[in-house]
C-alpha atoms as a PDB file:
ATOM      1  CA  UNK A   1     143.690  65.209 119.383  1.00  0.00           C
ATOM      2  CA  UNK A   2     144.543  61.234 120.098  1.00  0.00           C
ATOM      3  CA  UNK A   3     145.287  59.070 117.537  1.00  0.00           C
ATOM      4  CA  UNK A   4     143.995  55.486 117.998  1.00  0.00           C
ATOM      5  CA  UNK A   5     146.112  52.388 116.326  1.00  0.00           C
ATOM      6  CA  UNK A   6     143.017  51.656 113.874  1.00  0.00           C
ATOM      7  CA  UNK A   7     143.612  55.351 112.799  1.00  0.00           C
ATOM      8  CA  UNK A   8     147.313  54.635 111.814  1.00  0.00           C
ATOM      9  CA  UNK A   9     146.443  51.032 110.556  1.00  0.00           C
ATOM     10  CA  UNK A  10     143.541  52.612 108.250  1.00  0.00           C
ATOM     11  CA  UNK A  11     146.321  55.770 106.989  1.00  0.00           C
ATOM     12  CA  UNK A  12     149.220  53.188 106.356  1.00  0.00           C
ATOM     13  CA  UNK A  13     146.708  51.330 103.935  1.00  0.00           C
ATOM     14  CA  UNK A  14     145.576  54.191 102.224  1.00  0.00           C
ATOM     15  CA  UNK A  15     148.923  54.881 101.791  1.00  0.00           C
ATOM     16  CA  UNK A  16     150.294  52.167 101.179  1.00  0.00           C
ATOM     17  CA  UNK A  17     152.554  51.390 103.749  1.00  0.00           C
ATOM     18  CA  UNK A  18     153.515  48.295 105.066  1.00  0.00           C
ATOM     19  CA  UNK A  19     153.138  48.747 108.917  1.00  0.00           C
ATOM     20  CA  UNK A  20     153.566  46.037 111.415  1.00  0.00           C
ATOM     21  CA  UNK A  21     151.220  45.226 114.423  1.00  0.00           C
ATOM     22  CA  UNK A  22     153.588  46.140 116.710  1.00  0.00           C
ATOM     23  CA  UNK A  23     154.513  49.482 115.769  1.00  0.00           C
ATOM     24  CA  UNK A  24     151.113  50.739 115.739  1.00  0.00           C
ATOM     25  CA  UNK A  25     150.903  51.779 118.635  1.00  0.00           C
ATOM     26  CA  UNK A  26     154.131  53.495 118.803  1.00  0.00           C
ATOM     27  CA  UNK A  27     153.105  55.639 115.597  1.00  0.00           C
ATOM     28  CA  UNK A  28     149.535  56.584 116.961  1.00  0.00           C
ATOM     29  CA  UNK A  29     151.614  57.996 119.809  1.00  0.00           C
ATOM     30  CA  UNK A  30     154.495  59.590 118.067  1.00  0.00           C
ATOM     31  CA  UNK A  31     151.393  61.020 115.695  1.00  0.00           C
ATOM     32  CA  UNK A  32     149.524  62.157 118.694  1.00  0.00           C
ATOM     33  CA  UNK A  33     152.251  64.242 120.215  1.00  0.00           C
ATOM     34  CA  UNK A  34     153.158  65.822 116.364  1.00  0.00           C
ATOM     35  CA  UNK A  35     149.278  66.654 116.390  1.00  0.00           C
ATOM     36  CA  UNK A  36     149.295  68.128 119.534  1.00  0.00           C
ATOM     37  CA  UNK A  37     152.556  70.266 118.925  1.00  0.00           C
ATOM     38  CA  UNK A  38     150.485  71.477 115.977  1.00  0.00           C
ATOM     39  CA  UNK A  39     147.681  72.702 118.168  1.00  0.00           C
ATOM     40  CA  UNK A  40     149.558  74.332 120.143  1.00  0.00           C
ATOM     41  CA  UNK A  41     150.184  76.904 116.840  1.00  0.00           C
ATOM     42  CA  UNK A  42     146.702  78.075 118.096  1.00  0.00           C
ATOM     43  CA  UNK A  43     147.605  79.833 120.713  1.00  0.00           C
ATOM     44  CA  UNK A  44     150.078  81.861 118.865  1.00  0.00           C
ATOM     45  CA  UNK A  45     149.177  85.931 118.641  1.00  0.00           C
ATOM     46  CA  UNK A  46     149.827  86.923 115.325  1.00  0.00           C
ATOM     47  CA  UNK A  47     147.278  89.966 115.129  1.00  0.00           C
ATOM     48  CA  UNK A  48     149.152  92.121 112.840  1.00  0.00           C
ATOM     49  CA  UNK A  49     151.853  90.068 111.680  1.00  0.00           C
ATOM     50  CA  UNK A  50     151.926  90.269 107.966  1.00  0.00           C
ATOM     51  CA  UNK A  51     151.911  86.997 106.085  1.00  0.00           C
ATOM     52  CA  UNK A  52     155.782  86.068 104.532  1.00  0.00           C
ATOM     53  CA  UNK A  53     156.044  85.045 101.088  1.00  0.00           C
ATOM     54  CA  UNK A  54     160.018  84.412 101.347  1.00  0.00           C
ATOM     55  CA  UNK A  55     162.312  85.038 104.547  1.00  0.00           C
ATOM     56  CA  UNK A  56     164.119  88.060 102.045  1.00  0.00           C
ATOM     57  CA  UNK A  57     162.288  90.838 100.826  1.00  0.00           C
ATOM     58  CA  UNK A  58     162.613  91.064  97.883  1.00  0.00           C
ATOM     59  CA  UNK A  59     160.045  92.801  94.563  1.00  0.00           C
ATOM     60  CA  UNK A  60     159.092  90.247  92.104  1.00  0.00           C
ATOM     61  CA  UNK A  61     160.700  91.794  88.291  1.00  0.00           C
ATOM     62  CA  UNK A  62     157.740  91.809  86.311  1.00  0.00           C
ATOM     63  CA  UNK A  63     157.737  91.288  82.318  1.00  0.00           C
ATOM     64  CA  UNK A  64     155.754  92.252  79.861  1.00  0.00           C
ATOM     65  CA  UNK A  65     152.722  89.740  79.161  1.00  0.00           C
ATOM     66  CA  UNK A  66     153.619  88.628  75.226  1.00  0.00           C
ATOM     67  CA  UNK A  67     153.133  85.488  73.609  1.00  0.00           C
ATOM     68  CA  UNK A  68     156.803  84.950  72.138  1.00  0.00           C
ATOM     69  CA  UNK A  69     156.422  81.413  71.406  1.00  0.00           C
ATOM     70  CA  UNK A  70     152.939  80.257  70.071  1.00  0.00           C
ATOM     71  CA  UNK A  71     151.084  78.475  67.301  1.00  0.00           C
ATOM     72  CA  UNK A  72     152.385  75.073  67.757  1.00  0.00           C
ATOM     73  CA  UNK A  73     149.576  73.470  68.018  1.00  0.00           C
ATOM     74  CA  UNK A  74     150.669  70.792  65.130  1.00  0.00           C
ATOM     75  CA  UNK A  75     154.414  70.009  66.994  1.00  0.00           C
ATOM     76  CA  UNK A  76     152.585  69.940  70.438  1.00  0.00           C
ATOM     77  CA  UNK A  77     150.063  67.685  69.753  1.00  0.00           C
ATOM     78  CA  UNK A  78     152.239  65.665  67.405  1.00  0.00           C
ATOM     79  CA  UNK A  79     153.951  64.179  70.059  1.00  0.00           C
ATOM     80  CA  UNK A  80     150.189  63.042  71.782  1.00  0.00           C
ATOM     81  CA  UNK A  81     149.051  59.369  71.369  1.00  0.00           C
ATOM     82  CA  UNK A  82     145.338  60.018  70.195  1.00  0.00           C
ATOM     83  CA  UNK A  83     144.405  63.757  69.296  1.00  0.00           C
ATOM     84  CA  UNK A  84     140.909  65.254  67.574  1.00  0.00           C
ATOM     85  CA  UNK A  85     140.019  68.745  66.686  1.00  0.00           C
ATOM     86  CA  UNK A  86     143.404  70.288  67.781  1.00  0.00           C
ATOM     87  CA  UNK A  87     142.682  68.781  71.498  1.00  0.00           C
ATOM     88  CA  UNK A  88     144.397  65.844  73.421  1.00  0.00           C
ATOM     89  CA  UNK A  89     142.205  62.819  73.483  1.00  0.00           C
ATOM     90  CA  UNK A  90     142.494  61.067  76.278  1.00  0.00           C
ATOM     91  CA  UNK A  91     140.069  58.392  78.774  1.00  0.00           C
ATOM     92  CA  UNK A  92     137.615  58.501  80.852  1.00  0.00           C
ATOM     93  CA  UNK A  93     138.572  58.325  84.197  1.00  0.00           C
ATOM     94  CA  UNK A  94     134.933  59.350  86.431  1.00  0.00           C
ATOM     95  CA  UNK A  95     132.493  57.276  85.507  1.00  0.00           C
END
């Protein structure tokens, strides 16, 4: 996959970065080789490799599923700047 220097010019403004002209180029390339590293993944056989969690085995300690510290309601929305019917008020962000 090639990256183009209107790719990295359109990426840097959605992300905000302040890229020069000149090192457009440069970055569409250095992308384009990361990209291409990541293809190569692909091509990896992992039939029958079991997906890793951590790099140590190790058994998750399980606990017993309690509430030990509940009915707040009151504190927790005390500390809200608008609340209504024991809910957090807050605004509209989709229109």
């Amino acid at each position: 996959m090639a990256i183009d220097a209107a790719t990295v010019r359109k990426v840097a403004h959605l992300a905000r970065i302040k890229t020069p002209e000149d090192r457009l180029e440069p970055l569409a390339q250095e992308l384009t080789g990361i990209l291409n590293w990541i293809e190569q993944l692909d091509e990896v056989d992992i039939e029958g490799v079991e997906p890793m969690t951590s790099n140590v085995s190790q058994p998750l300690r399980l606990r017993n599923d309690v509430v030990t510290d509940g009915d707040k309601v009151a504190e927790v929305l005390s500390n809200a700047p608008k609340a209504a019917d024991g809910f957090f008020v807050v605004p509209k962000v989709v229109e």
